[in-house]
Protein backbone atom coordinates (compact mmCIF):
# COMPACT_ATOMS: atom_id res chain seq x y z
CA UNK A 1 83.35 104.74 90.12
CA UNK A 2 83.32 105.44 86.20
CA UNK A 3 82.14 102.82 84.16
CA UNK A 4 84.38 101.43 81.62
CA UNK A 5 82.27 98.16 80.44
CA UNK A 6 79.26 96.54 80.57
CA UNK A 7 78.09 93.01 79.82
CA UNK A 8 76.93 91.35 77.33
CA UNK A 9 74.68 88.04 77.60
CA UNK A 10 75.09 84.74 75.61
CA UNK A 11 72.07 82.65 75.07
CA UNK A 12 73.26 80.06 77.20
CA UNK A 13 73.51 82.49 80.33
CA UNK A 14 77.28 82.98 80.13
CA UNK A 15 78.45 86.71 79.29
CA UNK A 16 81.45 88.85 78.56
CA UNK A 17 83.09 92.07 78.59
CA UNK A 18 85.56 93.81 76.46
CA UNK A 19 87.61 96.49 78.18
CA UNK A 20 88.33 99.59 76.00
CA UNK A 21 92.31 99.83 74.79
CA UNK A 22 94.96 100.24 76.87
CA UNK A 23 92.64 100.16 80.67
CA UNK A 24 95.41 101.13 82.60
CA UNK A 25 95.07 100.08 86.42
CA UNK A 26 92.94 98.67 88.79
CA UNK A 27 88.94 97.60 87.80
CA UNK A 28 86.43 97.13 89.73
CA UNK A 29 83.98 94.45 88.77
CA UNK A 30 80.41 94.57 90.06
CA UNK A 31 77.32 92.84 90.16
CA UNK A 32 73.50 94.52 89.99
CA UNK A 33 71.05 92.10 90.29
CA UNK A 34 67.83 92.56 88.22
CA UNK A 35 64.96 93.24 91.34
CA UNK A 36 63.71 89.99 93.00
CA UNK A 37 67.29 88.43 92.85
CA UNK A 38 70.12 88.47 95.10
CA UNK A 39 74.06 87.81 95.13
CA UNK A 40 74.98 85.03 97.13
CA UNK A 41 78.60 83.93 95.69
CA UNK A 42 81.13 84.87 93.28
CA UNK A 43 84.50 82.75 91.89
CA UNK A 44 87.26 85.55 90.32
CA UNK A 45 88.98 82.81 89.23
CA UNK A 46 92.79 83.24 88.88
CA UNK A 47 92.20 87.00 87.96
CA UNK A 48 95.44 89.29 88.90
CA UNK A 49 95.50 91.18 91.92
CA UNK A 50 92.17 90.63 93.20
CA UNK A 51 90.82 92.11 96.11
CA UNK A 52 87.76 90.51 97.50
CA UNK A 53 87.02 90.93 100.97
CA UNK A 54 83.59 90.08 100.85
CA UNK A 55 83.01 86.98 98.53
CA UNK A 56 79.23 86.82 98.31
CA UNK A 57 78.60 90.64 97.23
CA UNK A 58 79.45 90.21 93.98
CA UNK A 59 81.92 93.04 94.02
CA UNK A 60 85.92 92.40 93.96
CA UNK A 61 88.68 94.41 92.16
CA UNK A 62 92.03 93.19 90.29
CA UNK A 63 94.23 94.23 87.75
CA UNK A 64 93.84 93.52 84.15
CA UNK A 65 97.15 93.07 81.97
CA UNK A 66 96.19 94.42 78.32
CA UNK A 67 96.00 91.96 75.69
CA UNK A 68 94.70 88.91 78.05
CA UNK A 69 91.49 87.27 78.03
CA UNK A 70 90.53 86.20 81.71
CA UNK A 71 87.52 83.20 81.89
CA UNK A 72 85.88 81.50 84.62
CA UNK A 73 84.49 84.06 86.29
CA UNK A 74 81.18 83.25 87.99
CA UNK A 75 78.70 84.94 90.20
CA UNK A 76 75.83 83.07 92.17
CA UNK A 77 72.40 84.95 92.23
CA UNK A 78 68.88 83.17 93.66
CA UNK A 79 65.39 84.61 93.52
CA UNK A 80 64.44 86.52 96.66
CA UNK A 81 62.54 85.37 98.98
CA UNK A 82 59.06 87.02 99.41
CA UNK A 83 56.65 88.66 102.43
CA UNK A 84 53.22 89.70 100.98
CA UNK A 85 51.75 92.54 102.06
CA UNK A 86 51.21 95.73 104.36
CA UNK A 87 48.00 95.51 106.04
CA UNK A 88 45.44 98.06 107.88
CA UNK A 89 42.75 97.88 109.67
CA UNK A 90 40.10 99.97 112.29
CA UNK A 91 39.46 98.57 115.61
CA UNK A 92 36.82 99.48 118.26
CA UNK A 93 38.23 99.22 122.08
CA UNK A 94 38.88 95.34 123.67
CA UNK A 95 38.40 94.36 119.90
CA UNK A 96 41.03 91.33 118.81
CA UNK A 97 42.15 91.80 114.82
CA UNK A 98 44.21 89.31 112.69
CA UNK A 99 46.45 90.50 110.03
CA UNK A 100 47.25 88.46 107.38
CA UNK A 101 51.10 87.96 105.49
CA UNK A 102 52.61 85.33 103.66
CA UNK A 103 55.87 84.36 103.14
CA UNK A 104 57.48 82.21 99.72
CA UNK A 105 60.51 80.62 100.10
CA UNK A 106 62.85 80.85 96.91
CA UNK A 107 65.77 78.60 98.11
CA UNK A 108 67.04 76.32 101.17
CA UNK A 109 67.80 77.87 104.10
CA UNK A 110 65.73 78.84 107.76
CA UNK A 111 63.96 81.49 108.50
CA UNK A 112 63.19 83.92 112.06
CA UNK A 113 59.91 86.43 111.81
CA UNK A 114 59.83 89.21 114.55
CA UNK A 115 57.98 92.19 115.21
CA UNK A 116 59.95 95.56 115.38
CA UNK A 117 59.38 99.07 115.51
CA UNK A 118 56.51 98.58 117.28
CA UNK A 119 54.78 102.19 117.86
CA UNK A 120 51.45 102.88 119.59
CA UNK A 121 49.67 106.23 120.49
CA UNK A 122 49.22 106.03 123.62
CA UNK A 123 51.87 103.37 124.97
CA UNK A 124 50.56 100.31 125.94
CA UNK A 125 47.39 100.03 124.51
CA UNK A 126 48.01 97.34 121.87
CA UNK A 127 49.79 94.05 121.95
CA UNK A 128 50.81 91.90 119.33
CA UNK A 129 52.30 88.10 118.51
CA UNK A 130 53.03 86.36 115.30
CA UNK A 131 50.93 83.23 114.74
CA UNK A 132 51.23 79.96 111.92
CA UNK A 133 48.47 79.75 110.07
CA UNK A 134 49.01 76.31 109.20
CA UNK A 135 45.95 76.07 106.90
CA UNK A 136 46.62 79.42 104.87
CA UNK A 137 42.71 79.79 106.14
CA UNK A 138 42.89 82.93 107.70
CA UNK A 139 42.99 81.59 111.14
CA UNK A 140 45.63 81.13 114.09
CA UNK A 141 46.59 78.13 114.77
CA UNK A 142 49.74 77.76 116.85
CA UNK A 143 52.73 80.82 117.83
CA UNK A 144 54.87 81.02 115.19
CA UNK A 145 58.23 78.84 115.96
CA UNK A 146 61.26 81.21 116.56
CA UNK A 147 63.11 79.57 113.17
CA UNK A 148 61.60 77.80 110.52
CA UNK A 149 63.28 75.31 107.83
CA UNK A 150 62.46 76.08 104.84
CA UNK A 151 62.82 74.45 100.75
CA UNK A 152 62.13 76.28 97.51
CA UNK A 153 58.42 76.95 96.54
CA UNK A 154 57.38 76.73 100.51
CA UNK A 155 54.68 78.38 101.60
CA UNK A 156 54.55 80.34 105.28
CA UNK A 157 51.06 81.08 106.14
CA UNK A 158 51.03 84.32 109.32
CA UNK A 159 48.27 85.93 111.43
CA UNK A 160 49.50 88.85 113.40
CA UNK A 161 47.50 88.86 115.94
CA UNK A 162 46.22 92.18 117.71
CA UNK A 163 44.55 93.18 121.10
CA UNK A 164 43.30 96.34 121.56
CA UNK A 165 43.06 97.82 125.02
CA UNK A 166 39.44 98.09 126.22
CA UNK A 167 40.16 102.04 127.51
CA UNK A 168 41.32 103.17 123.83
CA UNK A 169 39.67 106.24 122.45
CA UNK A 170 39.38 107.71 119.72
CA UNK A 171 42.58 108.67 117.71
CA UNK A 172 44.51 105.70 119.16
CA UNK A 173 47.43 104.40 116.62
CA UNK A 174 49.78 101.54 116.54
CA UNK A 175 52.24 100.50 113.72
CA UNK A 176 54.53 97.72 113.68
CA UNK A 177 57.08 96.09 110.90
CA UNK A 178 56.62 92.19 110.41
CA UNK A 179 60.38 91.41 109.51
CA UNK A 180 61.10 88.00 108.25
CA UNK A 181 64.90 86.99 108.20
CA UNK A 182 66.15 84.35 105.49
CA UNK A 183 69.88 82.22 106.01
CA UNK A 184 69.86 80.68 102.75
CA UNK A 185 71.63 77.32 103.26
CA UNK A 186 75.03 76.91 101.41
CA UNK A 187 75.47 80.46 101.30
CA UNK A 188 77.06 83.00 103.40
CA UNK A 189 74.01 85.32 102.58
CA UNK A 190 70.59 86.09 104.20
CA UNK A 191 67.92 88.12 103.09
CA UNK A 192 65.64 90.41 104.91
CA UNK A 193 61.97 91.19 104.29
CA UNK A 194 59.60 93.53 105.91
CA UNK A 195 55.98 94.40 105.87
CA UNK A 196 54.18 97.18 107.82
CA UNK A 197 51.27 97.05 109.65
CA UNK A 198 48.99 99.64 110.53
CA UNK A 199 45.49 100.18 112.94
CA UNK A 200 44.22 102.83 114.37
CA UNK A 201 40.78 102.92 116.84
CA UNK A 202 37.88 104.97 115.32
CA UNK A 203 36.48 104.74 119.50
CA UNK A 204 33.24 104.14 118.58
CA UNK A 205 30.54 102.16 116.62
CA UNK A 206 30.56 104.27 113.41
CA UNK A 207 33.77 104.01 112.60
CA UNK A 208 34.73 100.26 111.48
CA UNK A 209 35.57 98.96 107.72
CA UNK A 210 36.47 95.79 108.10
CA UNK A 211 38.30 94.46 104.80
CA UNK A 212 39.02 90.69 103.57
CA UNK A 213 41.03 89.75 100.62
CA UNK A 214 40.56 86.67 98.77
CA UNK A 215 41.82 85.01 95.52
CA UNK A 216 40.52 82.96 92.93
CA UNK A 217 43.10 81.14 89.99
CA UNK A 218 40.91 81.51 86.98
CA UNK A 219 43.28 79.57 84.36
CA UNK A 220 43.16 77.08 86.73
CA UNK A 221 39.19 77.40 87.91
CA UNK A 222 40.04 77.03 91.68
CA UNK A 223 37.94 77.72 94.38
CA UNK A 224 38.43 81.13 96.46
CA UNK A 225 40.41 81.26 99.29
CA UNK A 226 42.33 83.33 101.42
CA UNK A 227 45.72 81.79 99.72
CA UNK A 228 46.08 79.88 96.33
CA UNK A 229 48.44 78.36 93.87
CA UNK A 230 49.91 79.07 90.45
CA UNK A 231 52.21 78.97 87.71
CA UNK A 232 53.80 81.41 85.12
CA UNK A 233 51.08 82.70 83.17
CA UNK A 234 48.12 81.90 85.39
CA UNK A 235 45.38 84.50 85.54
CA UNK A 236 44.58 85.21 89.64
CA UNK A 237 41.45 87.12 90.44
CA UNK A 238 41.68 89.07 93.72
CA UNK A 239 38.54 90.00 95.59
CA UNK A 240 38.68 92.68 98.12
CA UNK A 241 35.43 92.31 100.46
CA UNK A 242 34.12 95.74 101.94
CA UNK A 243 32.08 95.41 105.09
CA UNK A 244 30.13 98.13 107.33
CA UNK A 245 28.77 96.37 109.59
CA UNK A 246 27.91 99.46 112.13
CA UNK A 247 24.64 101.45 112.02
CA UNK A 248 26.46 104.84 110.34
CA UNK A 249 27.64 105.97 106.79
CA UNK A 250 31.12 105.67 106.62
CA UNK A 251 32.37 108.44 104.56
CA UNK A 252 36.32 109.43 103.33
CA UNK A 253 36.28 105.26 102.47
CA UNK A 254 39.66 104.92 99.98
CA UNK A 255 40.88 101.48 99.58
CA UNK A 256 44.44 100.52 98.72
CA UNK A 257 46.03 97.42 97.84
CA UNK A 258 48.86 96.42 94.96
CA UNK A 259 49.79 94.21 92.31
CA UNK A 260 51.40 91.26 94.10
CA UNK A 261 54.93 90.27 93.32
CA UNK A 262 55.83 88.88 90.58
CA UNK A 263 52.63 89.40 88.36
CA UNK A 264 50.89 92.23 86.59
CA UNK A 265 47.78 93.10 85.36
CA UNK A 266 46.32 90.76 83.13
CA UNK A 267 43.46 93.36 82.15
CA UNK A 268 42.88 97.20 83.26
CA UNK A 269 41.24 97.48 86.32
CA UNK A 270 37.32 98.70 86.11
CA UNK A 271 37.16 101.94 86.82
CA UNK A 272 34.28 103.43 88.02
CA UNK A 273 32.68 100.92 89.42
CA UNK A 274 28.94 100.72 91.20
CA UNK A 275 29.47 98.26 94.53
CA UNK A 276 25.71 99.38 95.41
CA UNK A 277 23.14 101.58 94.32
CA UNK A 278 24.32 105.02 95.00
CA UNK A 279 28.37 103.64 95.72
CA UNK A 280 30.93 104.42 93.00
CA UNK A 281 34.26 103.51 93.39
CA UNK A 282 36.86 105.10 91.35
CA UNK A 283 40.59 104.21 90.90
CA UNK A 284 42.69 106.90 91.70
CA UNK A 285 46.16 105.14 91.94
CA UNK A 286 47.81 104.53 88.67
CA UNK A 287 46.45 107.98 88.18
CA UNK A 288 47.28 107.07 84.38
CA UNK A 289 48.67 104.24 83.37
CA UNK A 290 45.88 101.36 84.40
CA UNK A 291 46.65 98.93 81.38
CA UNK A 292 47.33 95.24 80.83
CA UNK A 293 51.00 94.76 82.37
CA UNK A 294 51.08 97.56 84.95
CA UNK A 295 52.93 97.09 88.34
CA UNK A 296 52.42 98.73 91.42
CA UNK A 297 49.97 100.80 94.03
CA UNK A 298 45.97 100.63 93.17
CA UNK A 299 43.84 102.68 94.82
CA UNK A 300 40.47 102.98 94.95
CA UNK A 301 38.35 105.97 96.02
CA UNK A 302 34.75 106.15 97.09
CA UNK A 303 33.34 109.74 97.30
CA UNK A 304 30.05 109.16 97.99
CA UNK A 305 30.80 106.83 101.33
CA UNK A 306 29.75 103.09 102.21
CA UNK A 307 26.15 102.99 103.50
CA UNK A 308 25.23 101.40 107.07
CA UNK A 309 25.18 97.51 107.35
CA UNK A 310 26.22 96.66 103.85
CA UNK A 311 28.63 94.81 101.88
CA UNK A 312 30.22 94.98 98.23
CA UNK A 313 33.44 93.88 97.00
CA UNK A 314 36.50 95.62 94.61
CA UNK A 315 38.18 92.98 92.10
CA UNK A 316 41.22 93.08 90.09
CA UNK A 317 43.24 90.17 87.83
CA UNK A 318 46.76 89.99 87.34
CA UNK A 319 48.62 87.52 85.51
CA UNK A 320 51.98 85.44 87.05
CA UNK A 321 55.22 86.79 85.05
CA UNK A 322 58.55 84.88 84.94
């Protein structure tokens, strides 16, 4: 549990370690992958005394005799596979939602999505099944297959698909986790990804935001879409479309959303912003720290509500990182 060494890289990826003088005893060699990677293999090599019950942890122990030099040792790590993002939404009774996820392959292998922890106040009064959008169009197409093949740079289109009992009232709550499973072929390692859902039932007419998201590649001057494509250092615009479509003011309105993975901000987000006369939007989440290269939470905040039968739109550009 002390550490006694740490690595250093070479410029061709390989690495080593000097122990101090005279290590006495066992060492325990361990792997921490940087985030977005995960061990799938490791080789000790002829190392002394090894103990390795679990060969795709990267974590084993053996016994270094002072004075040796001990090569060969190799540890397997691939790029994560990815399931983009929590969603909410506000439904009015009998009303049918779609939620929107996708999921990137980063290697070989199958994988099973699923719905757990499925919660709803009170019991009953939502039901739920996954869906392939096939056309990454924002629409259902088929039910999702129980196990997928999947190759490296696929893309998974989902719709999670919502009915809302027609007796709901006002108050009613449901949350669910969208769990996508990857066995990475060639490997005796899977990976597990999870986004949560949330919707709750405002009961009436004057309580509905409905929310789209879209994206736009601007290095690449694509046309906007629910999905899009990319490479490192592309410039992606995301548009967040705000709709009221009921006769009331909708007050308490705060948006959130996040950097997606794998990119950052390419430019600070605007902040305040005017979606309509009289409706400023402020970002609240980074408190501090909205600048060129920030990762994480945004959230935006609109004091002054979202006026009856209107619609604006919240933007922000990020930029893909290696």
């Amino acid at each position: 549990g002390t550490p006694v060494a740490t690595t250093s890289v070479n410029a061709d990826g390989t690495w080593f370690a000097v122990l101090p003088d005279g290590f006495p005893g066992q060492l325990q060699f361990a792997v921490t992958p940087k985030p977005g990677y995960t061990v799938v293999s490791e080789n000790p090599s002829t190392l002394p005394g090894v103990i390795n019950p679990n060969t795709a942890d990267g974590t084993f122990v053996f016994t270094p005799v002072s004075g040796n030099t001990y090569t060969g040792i190799n540890v397997g790590l691939i790029a994560e596979p990815t399931l983009t993002q929590d969603q909410s939404a506000s439904v009015q009774p009998g009303q049918i939602t779609g939620l929107l996820h996708r999921y990137e392959a980063s290697s070989a292998g199958t994988v099973a999505f699923s719905l757990i922890n499925q919660n709803a106040t009170p019991a009953n009064a939502f039901a739920s099944a996954i869906f392939a959008d096939v056309n990454c169009d924002g629409q259902p197409n088929q039910t999702m297959p129980p196990l997928i093949s999947v190759q490296a740079g696929q893309s998974i289109c989902i719709v999670v698909r919502t009915q809302t009992s027609a007796g709901v009232g006002p108050g009613a709550a449901y949350s669910y986790d969208l769990q996508a499973v990857t066995n990475f072929t060639g490997a005796a390692a899977s990976h597990t990804a999870t986004n949560t859902d949330r919707i709750g039932s405002g009961g009436d007419a004057g309580a509905e935001l409905i929310l789209r998201k879209l994206v736009r590649n601007i290095t690449k001057n694509t046309t906007e879409g629910t999905a899009n494509i990319g490479d490192i250092g592309d410039t992606l615009t995301y548009r967040i479309v705000m709709q009221n479509p009921t006769p009331s003011l909708l007050t308490n309105v705060r948006v959130n959303d996040m950097t997606p993975a794998y990119t950052v901000l390419a430019t600070p987000v605007q902040t305040p912003v005017t979606l309509l006369p009289g409706v400023t939007c402020h970002l609240s989440v980074p408190a501090s720290g909205n600048i060129t290269g920030y990762v994480g939470p945004l959230q935006w905040t609109c004091p002054n509500g979202f006026p009856a039968n209107s619609e604006a739109s919240l933007s922000f550009s990020v930029r893909i990182a290696p």
